[in-house]
N, C-alpha and C. Protein backbone atom coordinates (compact mmCIF):
# COMPACT_ATOMS: atom_id res chain seq x y z
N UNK A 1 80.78 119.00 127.05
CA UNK A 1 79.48 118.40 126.78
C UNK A 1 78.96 118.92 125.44
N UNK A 2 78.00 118.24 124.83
CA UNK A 2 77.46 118.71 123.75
C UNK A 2 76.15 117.96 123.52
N UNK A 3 74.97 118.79 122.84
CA UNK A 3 74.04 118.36 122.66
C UNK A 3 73.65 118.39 120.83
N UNK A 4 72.54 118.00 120.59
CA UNK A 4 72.13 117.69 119.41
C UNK A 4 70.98 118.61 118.83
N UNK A 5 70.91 119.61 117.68
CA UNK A 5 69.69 120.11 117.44
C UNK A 5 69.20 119.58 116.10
N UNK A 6 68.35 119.45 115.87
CA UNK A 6 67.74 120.06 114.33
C UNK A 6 66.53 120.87 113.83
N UNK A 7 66.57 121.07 112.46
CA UNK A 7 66.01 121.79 112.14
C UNK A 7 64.26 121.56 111.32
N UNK A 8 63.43 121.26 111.98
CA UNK A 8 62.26 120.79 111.52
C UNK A 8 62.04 121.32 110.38
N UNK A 9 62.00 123.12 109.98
CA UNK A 9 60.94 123.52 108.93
C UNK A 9 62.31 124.66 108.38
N UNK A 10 62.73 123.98 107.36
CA UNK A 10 63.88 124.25 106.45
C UNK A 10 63.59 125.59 106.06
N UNK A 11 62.43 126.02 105.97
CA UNK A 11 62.39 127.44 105.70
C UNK A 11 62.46 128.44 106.73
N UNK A 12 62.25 127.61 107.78
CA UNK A 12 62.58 128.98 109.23
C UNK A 12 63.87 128.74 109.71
N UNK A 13 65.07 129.57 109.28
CA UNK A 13 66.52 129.39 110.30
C UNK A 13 66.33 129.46 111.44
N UNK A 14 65.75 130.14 111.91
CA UNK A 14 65.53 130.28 113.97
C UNK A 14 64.71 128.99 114.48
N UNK A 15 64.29 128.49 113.90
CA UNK A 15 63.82 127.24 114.58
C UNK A 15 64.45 125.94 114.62
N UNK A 16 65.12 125.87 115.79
CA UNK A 16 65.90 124.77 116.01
C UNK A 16 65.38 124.13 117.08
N UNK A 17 65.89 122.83 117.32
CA UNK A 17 64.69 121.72 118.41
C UNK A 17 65.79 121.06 119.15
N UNK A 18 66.32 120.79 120.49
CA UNK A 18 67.23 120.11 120.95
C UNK A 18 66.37 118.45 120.56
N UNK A 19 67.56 117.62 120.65
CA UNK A 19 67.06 115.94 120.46
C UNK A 19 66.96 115.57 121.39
N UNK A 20 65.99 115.21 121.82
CA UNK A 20 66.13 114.18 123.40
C UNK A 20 65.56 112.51 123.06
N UNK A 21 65.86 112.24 124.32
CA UNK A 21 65.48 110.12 124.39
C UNK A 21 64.38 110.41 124.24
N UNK A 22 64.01 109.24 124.72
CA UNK A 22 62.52 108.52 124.89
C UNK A 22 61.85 108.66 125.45
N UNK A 23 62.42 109.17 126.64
CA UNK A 23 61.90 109.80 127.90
C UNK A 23 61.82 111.41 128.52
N UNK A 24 62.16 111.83 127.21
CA UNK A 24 61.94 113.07 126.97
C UNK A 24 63.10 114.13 127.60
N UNK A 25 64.32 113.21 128.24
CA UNK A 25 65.37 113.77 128.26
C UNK A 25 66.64 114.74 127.53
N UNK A 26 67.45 115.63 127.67
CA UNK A 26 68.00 115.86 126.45
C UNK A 26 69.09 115.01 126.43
N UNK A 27 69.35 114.81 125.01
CA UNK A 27 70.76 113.81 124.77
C UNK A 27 72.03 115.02 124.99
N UNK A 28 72.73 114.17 125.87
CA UNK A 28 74.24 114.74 125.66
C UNK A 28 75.32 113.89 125.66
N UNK A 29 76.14 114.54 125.16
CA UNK A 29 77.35 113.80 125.26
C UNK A 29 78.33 114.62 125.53
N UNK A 30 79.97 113.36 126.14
CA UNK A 30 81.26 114.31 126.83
C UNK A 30 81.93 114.35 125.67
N UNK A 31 81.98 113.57 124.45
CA UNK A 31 83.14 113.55 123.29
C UNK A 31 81.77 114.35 122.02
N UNK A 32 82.71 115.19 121.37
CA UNK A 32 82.47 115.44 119.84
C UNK A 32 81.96 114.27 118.57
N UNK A 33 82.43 113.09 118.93
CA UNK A 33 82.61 112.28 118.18
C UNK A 33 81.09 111.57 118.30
N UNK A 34 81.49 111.06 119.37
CA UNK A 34 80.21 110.52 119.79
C UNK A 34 78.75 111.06 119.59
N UNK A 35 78.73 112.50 119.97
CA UNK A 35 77.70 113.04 119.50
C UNK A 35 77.49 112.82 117.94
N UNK A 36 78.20 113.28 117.44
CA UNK A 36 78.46 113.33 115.73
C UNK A 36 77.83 111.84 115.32
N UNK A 37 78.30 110.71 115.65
CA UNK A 37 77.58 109.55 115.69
C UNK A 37 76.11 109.41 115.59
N UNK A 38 75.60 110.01 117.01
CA UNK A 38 74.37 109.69 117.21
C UNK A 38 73.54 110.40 116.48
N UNK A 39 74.05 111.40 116.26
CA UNK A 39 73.21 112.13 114.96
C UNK A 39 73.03 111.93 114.05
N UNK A 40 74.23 110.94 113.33
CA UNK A 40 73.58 110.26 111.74
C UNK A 40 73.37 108.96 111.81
N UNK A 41 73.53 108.79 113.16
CA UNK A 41 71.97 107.27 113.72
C UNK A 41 70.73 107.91 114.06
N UNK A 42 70.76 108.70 114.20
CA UNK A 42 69.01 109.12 114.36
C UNK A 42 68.50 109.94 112.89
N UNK A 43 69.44 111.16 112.39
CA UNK A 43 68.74 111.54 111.12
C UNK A 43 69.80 111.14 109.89
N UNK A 44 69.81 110.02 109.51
CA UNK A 44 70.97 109.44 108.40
C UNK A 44 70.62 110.27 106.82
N UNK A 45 69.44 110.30 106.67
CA UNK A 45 69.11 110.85 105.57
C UNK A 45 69.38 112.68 105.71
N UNK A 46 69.20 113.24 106.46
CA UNK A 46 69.47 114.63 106.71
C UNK A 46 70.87 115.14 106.61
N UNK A 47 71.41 114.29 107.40
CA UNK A 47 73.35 114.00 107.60
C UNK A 47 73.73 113.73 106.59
N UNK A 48 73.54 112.86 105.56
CA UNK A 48 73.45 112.45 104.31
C UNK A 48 73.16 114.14 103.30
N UNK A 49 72.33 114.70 103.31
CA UNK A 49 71.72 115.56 102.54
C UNK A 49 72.73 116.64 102.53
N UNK A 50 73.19 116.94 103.75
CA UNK A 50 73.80 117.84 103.91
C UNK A 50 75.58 117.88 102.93
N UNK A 51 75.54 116.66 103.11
CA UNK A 51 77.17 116.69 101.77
C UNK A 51 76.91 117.25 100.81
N UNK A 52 75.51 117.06 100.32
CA UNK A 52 75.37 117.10 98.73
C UNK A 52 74.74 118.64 98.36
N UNK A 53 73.56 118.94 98.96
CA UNK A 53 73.05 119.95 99.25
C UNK A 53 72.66 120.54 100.26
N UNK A 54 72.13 122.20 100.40
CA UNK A 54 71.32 123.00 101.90
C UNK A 54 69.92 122.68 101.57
N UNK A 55 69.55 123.45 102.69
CA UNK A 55 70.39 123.95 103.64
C UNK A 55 71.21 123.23 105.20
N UNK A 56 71.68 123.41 105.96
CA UNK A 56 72.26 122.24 106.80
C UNK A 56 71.06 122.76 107.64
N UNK A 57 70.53 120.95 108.11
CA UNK A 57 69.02 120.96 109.24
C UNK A 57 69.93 119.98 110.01
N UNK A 58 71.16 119.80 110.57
CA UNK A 58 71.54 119.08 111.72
C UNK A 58 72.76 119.71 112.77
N UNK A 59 72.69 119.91 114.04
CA UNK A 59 73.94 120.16 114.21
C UNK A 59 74.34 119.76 115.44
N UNK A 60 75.72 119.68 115.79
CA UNK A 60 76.32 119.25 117.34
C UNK A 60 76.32 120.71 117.80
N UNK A 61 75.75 121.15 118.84
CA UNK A 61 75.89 122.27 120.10
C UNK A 61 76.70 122.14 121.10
N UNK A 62 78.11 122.66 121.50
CA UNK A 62 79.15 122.48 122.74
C UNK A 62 78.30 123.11 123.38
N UNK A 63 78.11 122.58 124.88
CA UNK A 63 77.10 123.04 126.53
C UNK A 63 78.46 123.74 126.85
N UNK A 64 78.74 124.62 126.84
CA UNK A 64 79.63 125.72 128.12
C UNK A 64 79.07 125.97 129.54
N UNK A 65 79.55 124.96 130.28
CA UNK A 65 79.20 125.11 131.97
C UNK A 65 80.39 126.21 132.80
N UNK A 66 79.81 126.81 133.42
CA UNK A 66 79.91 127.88 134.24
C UNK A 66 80.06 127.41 135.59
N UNK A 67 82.26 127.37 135.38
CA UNK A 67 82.16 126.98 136.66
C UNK A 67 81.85 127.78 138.44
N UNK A 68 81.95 128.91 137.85
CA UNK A 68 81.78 130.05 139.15
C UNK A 68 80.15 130.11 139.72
N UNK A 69 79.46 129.37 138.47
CA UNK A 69 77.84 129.92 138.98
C UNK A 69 77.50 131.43 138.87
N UNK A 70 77.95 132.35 137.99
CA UNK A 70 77.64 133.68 137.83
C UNK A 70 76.45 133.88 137.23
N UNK A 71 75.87 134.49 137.34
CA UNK A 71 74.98 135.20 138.47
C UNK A 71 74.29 134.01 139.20
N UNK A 72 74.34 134.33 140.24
CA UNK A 72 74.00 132.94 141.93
C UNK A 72 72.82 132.92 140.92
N UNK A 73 72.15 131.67 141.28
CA UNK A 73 70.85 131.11 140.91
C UNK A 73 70.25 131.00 141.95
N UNK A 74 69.03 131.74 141.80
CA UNK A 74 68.54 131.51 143.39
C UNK A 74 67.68 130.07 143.33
């Protein structure tokens, strides 16, 4: 799985924002690709920016699920 962040305020590195729908869900996706897609359909100019110059404000995040459930969730 993978999700989508960016970076609102180019001068703070620690502030990153997951992307969600419309409905205030988060976007994910099962392929790399796909994600990669939807990200320079939603910020084309940012995705764009980033070839030429920084700092990079977009990125794909891999979700690592835990298949054992360690530590139980209560």
């Amino acid at each position: 799985m993978f999700k989508l962040q960016v970076q609102d305020d180019e001068t703070d590195a620690r502030v990153w924002h997951d992307v969600k729908d419309a409905n205030g869900a988060l976007l994910t996706f099962e392929k790399e690709a796909d994600a990669r897609a939807k990200l320079e359909e939603l910020f084309p100019v940012l995705v764009k920016m980033e070839q030429y110059t920084g700092p990079k404000r977009t990125r794909v995040i891999a979700i690592i699920t835990d298949k054992d459930d360690w530590p139980k969730k209560k």
